[in-house]
N, C-alpha and C. Protein backbone atom coordinates (compact mmCIF):
# COMPACT_ATOMS: atom_id res chain seq x y z
N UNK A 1 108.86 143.57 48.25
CA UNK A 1 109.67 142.86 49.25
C UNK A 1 110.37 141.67 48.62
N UNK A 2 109.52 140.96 47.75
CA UNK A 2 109.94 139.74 46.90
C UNK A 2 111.07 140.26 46.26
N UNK A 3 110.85 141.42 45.83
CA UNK A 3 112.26 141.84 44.16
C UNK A 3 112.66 141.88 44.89
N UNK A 4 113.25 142.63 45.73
CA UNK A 4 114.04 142.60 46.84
C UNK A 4 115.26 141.55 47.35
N UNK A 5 114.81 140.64 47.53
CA UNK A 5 114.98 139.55 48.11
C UNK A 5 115.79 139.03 46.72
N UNK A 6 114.77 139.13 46.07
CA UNK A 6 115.47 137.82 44.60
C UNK A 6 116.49 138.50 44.19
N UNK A 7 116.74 139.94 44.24
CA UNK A 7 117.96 140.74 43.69
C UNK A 7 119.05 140.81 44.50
N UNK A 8 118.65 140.46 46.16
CA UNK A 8 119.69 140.19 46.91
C UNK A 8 120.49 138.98 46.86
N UNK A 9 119.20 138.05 46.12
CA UNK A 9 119.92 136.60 46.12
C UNK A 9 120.64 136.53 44.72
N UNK A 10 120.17 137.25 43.82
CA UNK A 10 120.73 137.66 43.03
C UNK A 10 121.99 137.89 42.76
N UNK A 11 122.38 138.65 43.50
CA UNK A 11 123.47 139.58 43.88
C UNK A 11 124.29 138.40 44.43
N UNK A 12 124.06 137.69 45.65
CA UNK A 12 125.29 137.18 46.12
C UNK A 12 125.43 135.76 45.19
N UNK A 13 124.38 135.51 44.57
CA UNK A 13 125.00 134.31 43.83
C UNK A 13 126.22 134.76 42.11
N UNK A 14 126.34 136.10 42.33
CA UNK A 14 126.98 136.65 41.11
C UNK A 14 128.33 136.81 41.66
N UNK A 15 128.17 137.11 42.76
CA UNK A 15 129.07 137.30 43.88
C UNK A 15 130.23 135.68 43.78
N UNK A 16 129.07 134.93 44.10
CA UNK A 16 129.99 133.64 44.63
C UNK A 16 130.84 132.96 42.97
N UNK A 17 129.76 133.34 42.05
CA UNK A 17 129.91 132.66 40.97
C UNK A 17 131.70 133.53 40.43
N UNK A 18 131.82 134.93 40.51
CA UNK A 18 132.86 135.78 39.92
C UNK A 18 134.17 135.13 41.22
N UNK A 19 133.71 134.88 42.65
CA UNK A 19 134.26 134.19 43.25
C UNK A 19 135.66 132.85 43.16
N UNK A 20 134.48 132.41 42.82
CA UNK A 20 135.05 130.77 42.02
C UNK A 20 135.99 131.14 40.98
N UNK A 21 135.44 132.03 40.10
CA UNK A 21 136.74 132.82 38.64
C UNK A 21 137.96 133.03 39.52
N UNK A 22 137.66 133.65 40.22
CA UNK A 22 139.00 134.57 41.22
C UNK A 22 139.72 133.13 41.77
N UNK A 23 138.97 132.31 42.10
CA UNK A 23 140.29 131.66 42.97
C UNK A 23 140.77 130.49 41.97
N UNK A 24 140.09 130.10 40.92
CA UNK A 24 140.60 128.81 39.57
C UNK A 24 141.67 130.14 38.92
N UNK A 25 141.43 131.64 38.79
CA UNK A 25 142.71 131.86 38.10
C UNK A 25 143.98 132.21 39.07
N UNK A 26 143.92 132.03 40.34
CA UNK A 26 144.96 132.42 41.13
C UNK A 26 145.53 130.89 41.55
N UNK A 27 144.63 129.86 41.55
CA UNK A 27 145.09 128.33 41.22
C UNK A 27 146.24 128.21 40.19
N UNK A 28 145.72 128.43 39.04
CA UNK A 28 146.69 128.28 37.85
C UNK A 28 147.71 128.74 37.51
N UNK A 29 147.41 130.27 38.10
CA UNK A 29 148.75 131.50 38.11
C UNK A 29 149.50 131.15 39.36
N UNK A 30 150.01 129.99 39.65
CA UNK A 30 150.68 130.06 40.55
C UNK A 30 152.04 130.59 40.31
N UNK A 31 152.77 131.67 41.09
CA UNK A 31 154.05 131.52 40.77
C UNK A 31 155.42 130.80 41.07
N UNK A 32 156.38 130.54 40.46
CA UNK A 32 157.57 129.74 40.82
C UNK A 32 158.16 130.79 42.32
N UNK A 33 158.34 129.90 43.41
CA UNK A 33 158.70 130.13 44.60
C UNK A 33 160.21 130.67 44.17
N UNK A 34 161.04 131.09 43.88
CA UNK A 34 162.26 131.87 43.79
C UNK A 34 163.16 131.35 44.45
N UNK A 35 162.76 131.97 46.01
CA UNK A 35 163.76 132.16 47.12
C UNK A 35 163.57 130.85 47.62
N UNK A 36 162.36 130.11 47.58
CA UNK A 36 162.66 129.02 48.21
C UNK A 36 163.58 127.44 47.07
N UNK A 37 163.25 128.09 45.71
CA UNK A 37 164.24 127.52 45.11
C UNK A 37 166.14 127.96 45.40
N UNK A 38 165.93 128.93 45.77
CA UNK A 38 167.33 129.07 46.39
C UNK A 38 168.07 128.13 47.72
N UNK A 39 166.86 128.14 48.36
CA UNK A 39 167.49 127.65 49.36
C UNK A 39 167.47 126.15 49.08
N UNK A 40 166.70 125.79 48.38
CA UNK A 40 166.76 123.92 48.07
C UNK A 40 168.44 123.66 47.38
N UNK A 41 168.01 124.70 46.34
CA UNK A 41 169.83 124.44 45.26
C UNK A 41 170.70 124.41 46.03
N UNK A 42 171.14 125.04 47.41
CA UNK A 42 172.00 125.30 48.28
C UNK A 42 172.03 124.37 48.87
N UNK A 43 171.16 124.02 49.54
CA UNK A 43 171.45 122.64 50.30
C UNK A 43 171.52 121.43 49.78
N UNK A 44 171.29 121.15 48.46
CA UNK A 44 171.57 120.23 47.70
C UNK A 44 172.96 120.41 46.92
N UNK A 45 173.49 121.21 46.25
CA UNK A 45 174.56 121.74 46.14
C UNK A 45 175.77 121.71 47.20
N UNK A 46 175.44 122.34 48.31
CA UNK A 46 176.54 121.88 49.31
C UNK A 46 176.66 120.36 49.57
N UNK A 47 175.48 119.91 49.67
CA UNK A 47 175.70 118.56 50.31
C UNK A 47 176.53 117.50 49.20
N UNK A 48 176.61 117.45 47.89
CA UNK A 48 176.52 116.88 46.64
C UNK A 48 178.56 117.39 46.66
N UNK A 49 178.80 118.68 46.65
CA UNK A 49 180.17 119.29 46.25
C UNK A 49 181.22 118.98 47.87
N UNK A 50 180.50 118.97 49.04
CA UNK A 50 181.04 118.69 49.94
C UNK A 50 181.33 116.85 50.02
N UNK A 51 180.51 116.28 49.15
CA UNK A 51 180.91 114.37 49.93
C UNK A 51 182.05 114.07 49.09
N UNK A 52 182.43 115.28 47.99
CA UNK A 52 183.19 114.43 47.33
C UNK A 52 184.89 115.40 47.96
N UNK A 53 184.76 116.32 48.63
CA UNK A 53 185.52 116.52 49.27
C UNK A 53 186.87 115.84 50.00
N UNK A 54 188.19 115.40 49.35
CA UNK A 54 189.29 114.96 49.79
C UNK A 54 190.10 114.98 51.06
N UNK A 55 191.24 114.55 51.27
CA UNK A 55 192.26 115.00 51.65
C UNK A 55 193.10 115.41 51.41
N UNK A 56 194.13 116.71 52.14
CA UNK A 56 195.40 117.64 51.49
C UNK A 56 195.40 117.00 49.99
N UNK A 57 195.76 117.46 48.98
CA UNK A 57 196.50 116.99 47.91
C UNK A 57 195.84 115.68 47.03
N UNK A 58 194.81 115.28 47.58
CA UNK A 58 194.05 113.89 47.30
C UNK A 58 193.71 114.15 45.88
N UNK A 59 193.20 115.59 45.57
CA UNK A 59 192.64 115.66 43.84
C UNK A 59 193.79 115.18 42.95
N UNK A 60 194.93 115.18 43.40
CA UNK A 60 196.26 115.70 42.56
C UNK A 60 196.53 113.67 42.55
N UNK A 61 196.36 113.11 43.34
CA UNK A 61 196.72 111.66 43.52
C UNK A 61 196.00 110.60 42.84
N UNK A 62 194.72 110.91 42.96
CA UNK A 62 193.08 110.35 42.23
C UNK A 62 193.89 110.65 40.58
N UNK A 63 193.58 111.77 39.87
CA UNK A 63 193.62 111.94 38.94
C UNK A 63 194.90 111.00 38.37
N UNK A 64 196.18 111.07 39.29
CA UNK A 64 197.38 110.83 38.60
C UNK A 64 197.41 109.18 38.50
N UNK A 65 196.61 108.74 39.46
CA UNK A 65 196.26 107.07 39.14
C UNK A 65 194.62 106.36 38.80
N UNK A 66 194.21 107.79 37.99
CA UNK A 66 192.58 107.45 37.31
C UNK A 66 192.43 106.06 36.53
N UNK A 67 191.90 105.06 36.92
CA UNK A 67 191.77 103.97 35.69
C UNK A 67 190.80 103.56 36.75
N UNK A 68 190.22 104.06 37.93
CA UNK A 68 189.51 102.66 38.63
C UNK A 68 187.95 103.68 38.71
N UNK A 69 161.04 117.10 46.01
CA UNK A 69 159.94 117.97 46.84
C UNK A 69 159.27 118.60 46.90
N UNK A 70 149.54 121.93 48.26
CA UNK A 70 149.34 123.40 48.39
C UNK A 70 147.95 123.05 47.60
N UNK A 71 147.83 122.52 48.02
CA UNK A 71 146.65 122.62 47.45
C UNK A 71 146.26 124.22 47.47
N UNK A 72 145.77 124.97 46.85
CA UNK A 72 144.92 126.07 47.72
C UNK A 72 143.74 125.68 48.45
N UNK A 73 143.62 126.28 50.08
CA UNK A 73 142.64 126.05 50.73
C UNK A 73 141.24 126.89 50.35
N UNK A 74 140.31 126.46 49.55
CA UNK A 74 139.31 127.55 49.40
C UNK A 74 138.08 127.59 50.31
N UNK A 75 137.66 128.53 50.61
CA UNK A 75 137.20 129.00 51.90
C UNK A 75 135.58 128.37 52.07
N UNK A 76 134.93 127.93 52.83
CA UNK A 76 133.62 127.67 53.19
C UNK A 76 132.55 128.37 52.06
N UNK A 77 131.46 127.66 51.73
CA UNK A 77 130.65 128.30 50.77
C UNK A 77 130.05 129.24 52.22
N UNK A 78 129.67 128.80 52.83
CA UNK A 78 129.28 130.23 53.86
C UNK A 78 130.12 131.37 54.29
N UNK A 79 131.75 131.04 53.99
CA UNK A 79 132.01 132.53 54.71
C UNK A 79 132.08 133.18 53.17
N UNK A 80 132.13 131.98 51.73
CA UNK A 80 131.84 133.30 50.45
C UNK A 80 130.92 133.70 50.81
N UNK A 81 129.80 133.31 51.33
CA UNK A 81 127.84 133.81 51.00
C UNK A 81 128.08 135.13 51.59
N UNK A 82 128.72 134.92 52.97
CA UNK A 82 129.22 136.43 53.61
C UNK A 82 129.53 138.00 52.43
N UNK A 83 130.02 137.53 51.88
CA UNK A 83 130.38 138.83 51.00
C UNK A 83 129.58 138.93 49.96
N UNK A 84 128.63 138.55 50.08
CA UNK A 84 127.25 138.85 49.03
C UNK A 84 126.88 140.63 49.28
N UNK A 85 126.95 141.07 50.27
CA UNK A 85 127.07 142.68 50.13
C UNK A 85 128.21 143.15 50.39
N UNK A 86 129.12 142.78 50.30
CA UNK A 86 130.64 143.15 50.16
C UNK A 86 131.33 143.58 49.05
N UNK A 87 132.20 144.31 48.73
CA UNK A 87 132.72 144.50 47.17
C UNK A 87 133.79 143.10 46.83
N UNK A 88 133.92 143.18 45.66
CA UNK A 88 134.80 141.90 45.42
C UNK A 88 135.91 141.93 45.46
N UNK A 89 136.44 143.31 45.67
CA UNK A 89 137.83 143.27 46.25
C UNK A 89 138.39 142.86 47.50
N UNK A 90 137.26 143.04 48.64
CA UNK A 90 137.40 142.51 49.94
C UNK A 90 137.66 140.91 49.68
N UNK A 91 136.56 140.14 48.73
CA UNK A 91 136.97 138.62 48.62
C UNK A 91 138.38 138.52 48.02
N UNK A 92 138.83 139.22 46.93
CA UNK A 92 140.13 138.92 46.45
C UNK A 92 141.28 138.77 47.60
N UNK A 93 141.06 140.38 48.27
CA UNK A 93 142.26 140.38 49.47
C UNK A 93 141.95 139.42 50.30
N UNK A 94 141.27 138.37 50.54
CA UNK A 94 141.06 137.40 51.57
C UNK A 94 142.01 136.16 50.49
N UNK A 95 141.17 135.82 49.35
CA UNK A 95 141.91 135.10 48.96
C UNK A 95 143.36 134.66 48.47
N UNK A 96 143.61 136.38 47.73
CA UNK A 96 145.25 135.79 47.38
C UNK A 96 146.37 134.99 48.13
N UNK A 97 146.15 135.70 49.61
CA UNK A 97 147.31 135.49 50.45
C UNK A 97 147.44 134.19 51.23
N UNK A 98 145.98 133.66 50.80
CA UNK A 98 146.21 132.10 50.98
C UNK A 98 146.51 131.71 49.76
N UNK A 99 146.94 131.58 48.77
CA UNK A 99 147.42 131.53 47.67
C UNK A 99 148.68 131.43 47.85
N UNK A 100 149.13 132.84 48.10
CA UNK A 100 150.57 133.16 48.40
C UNK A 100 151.20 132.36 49.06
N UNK A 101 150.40 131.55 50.83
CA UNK A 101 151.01 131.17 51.54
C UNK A 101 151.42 129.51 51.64
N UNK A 102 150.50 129.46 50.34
CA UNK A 102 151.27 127.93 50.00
C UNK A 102 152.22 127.77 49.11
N UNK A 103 152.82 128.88 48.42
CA UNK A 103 153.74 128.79 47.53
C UNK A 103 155.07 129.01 48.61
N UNK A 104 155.38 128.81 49.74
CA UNK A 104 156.20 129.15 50.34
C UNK A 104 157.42 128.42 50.08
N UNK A 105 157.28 126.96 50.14
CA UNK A 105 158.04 125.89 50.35
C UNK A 105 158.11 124.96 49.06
N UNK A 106 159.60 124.13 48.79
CA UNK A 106 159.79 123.29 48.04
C UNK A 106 160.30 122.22 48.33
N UNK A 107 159.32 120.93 48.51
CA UNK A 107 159.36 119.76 48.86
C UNK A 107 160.73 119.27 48.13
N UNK A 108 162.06 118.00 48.49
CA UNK A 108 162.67 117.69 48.10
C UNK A 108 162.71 116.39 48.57
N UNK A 109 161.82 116.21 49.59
CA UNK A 109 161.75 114.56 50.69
C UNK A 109 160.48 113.62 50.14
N UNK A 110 161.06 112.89 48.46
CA UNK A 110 160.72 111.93 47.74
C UNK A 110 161.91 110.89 47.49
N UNK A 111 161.47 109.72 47.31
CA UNK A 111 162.43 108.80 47.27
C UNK A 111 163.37 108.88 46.02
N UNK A 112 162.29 109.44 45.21
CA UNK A 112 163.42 109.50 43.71
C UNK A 112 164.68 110.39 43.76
N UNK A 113 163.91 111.38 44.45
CA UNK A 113 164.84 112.66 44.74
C UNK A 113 166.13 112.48 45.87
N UNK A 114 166.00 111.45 47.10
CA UNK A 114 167.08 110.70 47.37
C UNK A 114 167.93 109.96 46.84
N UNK A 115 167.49 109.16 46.04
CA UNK A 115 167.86 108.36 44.84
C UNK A 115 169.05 108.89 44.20
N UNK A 116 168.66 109.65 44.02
CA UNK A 116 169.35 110.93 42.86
C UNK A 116 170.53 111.49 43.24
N UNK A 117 169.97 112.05 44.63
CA UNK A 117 170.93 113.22 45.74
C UNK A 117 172.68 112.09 45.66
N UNK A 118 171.81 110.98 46.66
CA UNK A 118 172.60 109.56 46.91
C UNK A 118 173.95 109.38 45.60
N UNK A 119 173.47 109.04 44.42
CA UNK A 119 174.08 108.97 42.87
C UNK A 119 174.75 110.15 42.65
N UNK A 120 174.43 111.28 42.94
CA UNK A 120 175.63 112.33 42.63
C UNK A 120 176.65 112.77 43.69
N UNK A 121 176.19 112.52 44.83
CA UNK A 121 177.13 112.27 45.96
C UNK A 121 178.30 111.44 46.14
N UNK A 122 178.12 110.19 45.35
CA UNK A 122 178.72 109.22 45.72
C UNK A 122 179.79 109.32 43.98
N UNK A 123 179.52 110.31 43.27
CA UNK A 123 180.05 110.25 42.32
C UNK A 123 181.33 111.01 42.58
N UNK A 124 180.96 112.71 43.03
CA UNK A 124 181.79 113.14 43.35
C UNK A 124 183.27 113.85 43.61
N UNK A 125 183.52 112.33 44.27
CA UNK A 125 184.69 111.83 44.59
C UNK A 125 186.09 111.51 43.26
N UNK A 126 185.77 111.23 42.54
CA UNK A 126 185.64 110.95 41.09
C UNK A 126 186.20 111.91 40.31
N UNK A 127 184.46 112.87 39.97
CA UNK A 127 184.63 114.19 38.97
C UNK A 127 185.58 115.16 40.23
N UNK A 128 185.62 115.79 41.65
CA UNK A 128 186.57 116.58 41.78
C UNK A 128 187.38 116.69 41.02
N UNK A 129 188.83 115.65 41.24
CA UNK A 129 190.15 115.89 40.56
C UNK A 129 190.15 116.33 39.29
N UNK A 130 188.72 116.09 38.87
CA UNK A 130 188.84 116.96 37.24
C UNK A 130 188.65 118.31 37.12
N UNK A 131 187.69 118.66 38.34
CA UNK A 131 187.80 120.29 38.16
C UNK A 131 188.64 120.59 38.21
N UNK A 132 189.18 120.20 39.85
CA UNK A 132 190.57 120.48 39.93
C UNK A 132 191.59 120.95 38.93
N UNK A 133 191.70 119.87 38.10
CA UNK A 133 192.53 120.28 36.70
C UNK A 133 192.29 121.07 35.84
N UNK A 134 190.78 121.26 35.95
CA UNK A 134 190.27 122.34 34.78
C UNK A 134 189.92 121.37 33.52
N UNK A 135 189.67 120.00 33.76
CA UNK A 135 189.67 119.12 32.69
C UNK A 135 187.55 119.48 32.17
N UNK A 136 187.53 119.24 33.74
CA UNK A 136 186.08 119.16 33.19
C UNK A 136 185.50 121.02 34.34
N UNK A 137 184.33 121.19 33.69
CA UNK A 137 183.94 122.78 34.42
C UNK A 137 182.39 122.55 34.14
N UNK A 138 181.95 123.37 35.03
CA UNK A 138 180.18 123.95 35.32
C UNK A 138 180.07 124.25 34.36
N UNK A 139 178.73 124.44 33.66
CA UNK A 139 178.44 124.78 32.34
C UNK A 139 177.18 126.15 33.30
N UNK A 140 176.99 126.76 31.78
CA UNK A 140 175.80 127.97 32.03
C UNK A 140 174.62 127.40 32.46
N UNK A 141 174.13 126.15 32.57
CA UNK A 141 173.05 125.45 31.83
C UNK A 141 172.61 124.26 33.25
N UNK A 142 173.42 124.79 33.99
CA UNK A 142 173.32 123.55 35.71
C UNK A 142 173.73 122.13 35.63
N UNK A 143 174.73 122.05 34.15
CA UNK A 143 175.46 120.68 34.03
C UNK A 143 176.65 120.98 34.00
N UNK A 144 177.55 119.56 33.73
CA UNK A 144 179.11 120.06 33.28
C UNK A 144 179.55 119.15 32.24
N UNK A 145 180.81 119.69 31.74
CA UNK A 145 181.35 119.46 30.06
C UNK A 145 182.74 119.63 30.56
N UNK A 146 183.15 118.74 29.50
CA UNK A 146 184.89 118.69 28.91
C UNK A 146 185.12 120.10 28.98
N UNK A 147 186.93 120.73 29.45
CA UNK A 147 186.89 121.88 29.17
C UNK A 147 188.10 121.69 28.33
N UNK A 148 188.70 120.65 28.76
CA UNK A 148 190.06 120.57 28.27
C UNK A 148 190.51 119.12 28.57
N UNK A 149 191.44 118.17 27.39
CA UNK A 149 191.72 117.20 27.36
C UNK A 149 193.59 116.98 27.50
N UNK A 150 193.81 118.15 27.83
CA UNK A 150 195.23 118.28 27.94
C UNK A 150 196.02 117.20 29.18
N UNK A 151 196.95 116.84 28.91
CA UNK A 151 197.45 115.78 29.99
C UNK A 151 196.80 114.55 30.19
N UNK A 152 195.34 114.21 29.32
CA UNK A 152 194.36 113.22 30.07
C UNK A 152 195.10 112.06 29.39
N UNK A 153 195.31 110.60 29.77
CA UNK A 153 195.38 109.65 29.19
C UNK A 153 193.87 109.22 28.17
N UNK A 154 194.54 108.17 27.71
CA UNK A 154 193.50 107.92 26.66
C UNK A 154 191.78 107.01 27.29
N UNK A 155 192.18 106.31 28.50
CA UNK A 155 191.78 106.10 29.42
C UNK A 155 191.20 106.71 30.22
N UNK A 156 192.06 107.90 30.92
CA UNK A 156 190.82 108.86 31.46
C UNK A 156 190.43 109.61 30.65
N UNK A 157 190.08 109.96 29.32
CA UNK A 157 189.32 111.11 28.26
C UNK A 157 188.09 109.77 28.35
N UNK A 158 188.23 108.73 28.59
CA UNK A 158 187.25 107.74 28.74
C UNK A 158 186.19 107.95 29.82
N UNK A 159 187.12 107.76 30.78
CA UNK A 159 186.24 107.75 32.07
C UNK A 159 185.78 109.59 32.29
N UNK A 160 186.26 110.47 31.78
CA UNK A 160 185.73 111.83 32.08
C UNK A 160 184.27 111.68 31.33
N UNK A 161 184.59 110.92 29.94
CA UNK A 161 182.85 111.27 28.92
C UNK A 161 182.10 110.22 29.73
N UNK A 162 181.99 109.27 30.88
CA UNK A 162 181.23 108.81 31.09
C UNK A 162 180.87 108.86 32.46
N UNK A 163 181.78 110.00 33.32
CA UNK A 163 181.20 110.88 34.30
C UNK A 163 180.31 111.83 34.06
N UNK A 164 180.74 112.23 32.97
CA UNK A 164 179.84 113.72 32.20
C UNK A 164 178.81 113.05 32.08
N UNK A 165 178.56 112.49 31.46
CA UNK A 165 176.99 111.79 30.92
C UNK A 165 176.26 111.36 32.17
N UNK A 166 177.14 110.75 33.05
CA UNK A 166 176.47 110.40 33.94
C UNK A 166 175.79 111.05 35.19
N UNK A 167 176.55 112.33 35.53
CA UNK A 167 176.20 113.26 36.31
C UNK A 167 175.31 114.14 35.30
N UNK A 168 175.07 113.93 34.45
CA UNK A 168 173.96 115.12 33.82
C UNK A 168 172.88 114.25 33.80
N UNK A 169 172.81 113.09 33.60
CA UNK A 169 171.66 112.28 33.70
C UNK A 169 171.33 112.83 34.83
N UNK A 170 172.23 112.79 35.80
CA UNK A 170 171.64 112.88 37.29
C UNK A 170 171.03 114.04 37.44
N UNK A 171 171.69 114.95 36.87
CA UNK A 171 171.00 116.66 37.44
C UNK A 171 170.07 116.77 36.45
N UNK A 172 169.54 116.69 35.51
CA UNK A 172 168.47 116.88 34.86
C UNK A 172 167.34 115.52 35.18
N UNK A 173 167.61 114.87 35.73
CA UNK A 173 166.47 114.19 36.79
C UNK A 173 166.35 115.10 38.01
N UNK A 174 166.84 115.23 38.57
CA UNK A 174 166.92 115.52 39.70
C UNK A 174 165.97 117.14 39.60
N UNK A 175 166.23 118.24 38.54
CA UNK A 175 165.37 118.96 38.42
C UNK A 175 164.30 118.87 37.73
N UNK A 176 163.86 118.25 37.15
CA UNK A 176 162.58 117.34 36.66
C UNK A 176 162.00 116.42 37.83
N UNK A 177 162.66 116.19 39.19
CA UNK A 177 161.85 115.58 39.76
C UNK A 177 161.75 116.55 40.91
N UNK A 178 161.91 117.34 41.36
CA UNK A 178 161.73 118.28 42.00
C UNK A 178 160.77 119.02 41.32
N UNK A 179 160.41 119.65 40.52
CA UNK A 179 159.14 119.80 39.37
C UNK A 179 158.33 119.11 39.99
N UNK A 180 158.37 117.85 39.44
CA UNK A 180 157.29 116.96 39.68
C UNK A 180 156.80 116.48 41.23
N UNK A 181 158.05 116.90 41.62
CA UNK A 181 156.96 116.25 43.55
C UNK A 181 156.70 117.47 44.04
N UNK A 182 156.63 118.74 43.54
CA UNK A 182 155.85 119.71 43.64
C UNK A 182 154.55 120.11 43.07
N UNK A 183 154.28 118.89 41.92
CA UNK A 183 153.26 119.37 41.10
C UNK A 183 153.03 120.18 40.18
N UNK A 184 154.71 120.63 40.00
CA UNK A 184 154.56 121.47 38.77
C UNK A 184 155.40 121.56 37.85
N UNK A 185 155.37 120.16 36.88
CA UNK A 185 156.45 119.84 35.68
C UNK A 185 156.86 121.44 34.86
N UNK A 186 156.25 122.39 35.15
CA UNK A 186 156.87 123.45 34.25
C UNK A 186 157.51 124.48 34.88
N UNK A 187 157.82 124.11 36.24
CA UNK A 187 159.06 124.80 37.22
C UNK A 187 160.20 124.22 36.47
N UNK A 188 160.54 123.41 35.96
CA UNK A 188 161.93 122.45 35.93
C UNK A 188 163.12 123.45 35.14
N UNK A 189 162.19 123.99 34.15
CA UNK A 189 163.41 125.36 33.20
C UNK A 189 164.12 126.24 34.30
N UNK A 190 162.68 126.80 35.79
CA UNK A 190 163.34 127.71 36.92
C UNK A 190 164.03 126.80 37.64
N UNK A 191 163.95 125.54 37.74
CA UNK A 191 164.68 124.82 38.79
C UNK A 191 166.17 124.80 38.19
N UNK A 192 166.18 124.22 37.41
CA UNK A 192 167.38 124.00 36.54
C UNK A 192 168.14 125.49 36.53
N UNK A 193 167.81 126.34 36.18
CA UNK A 193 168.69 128.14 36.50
C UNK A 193 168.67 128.25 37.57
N UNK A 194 168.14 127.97 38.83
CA UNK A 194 168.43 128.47 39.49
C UNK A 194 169.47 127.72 40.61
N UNK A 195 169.66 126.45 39.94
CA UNK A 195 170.76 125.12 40.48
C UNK A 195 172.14 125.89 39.47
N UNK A 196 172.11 126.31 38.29
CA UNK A 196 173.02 126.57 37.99
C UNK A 196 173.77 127.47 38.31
N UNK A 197 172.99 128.54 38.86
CA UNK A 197 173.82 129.68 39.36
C UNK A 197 174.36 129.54 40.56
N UNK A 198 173.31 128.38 41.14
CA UNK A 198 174.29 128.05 42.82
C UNK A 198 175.12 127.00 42.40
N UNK A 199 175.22 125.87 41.63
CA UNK A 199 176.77 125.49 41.44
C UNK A 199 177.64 126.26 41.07
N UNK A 200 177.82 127.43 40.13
CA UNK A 200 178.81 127.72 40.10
C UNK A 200 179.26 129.20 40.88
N UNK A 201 178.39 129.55 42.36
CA UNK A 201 178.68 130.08 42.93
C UNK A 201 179.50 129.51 44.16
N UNK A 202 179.04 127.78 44.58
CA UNK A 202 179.55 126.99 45.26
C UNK A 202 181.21 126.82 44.93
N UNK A 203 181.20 126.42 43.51
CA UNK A 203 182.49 125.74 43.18
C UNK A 203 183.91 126.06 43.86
N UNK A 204 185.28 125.48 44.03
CA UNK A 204 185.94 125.86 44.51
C UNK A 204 186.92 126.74 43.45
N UNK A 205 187.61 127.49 44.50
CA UNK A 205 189.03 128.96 43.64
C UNK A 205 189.46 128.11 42.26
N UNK A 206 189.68 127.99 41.74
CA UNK A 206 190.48 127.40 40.43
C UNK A 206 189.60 126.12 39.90
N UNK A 207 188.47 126.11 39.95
CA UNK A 207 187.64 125.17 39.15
C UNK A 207 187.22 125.85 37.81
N UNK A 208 187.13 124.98 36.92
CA UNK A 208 186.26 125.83 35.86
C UNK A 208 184.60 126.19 35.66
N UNK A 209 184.34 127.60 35.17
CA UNK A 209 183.14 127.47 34.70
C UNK A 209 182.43 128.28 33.67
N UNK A 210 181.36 128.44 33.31
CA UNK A 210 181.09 128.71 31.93
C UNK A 210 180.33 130.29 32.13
N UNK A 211 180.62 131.22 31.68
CA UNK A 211 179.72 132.66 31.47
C UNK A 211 178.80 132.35 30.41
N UNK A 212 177.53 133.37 30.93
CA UNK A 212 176.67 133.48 29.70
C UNK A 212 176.65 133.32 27.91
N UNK A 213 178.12 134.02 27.76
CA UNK A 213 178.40 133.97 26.38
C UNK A 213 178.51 132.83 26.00
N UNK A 214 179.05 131.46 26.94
CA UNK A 214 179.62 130.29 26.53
C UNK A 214 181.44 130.48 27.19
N UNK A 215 181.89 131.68 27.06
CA UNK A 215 183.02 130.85 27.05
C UNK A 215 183.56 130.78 28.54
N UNK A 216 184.62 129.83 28.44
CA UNK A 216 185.05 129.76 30.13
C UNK A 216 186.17 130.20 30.54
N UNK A 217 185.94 130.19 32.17
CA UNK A 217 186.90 131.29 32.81
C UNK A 217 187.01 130.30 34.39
N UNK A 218 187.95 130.65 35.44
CA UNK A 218 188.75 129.72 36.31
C UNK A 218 188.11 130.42 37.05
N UNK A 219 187.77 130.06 38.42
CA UNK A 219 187.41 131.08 39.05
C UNK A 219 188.60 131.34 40.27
């Protein structure tokens, strides 16, 4: 009756112990949320390409007088003890999908990350008239670069290299801190691709931007 007993207790403490394995490697293996990185780039993207948005003909006027966001919940040591005669696949399928269901969402409502939003918004206004021209274009890479210095005064080839610099500061914070108020500094490579493909799906008809190979094309 004793063996019994001790092999049952046996049993579920092997149980709880392979348990604990199962849910520290489904902790770690978390995966990068995708779709919900889609929808963050989008709404940050629109909001960022829309403030700097003109009036009729305004790009053409600017330019021509340029000089000025799970823990996993892990479950009761009593409802593991429960599956002490259970197979361990029943515990897995309990656990993943709470796993799953915190990877849903990507926080973006941190102050830095306002900070940020705020600074490229207000820039804008500014870099348009250069797409516009085709002076400056989207890069492969979720930043932007010189495409062309044609027509620029010596003055604005000035002020374009220190928009550039300055809006890339911004977007490579900005996906490094989105990383980070998620808790996971090694999203920032997926954050960053997946901002790039929605800027330059955003951009407007005749802006420039960059293909895979490198080289560029108008859209």
């Amino acid at each position: 009756m004793n063996i019994n007993k001790n092999h049952s207790l046996q049993q579920m403490l092997s149980v709880i112990l392979i348990s604990f394995t199962v849910i520290s490697c489904v902790t770690i293996n978390i995966y990068f949320p995708a779709a919900a990185a889609e929808k963050v780039a989008e709404q940050i993207v629109n909001d960022v390409l829309q403030s700097g948005e003109p009036d009729a003909n305004e790009d053409k006027k600017v330019i021509e007088n340029e000089n000025n966001q799970s823990q996993l919940n892990s479950s009761p040591i009593e409802q593991i003890a429960q599956f002490s005669s259970h197979s361990l696949s029943t515990l897995v399928d309990f656990i993943i999908p709470v796993a799953e269901a915190g990877q849903a969402n990507i926080s973006i409502d941190s102050p830095k990350i306002r900070s940020i939003r705020k600074s490229m918004e207000k820039r804008q206004s500014k870099l348009r008239p250069y797409y516009a021209s085709g002076a400056v274009g989207f890069t492969n890479n979720g930043l932007i670069a010189s495409v062309s210095n044609k027509g620029l005064s010596v003055k604005q080839k000035s002020t374009v290299k220190k928009l550039i610099r300055s809006e890339n500061k911004d977007r490579q914070s900005l996906y490094a801190e989105i990383a980070n108020a998620n808790g996971h500094p090694e999203w920032k490579a997926d954050i960053q691709k997946t901002f790039s493909k929605t800027w330059i799906n955003k951009i407007s008809s005749g802006w420039m931007y960059q293909v895979p190979s490198g080289q560029w094309k108008r859209k």
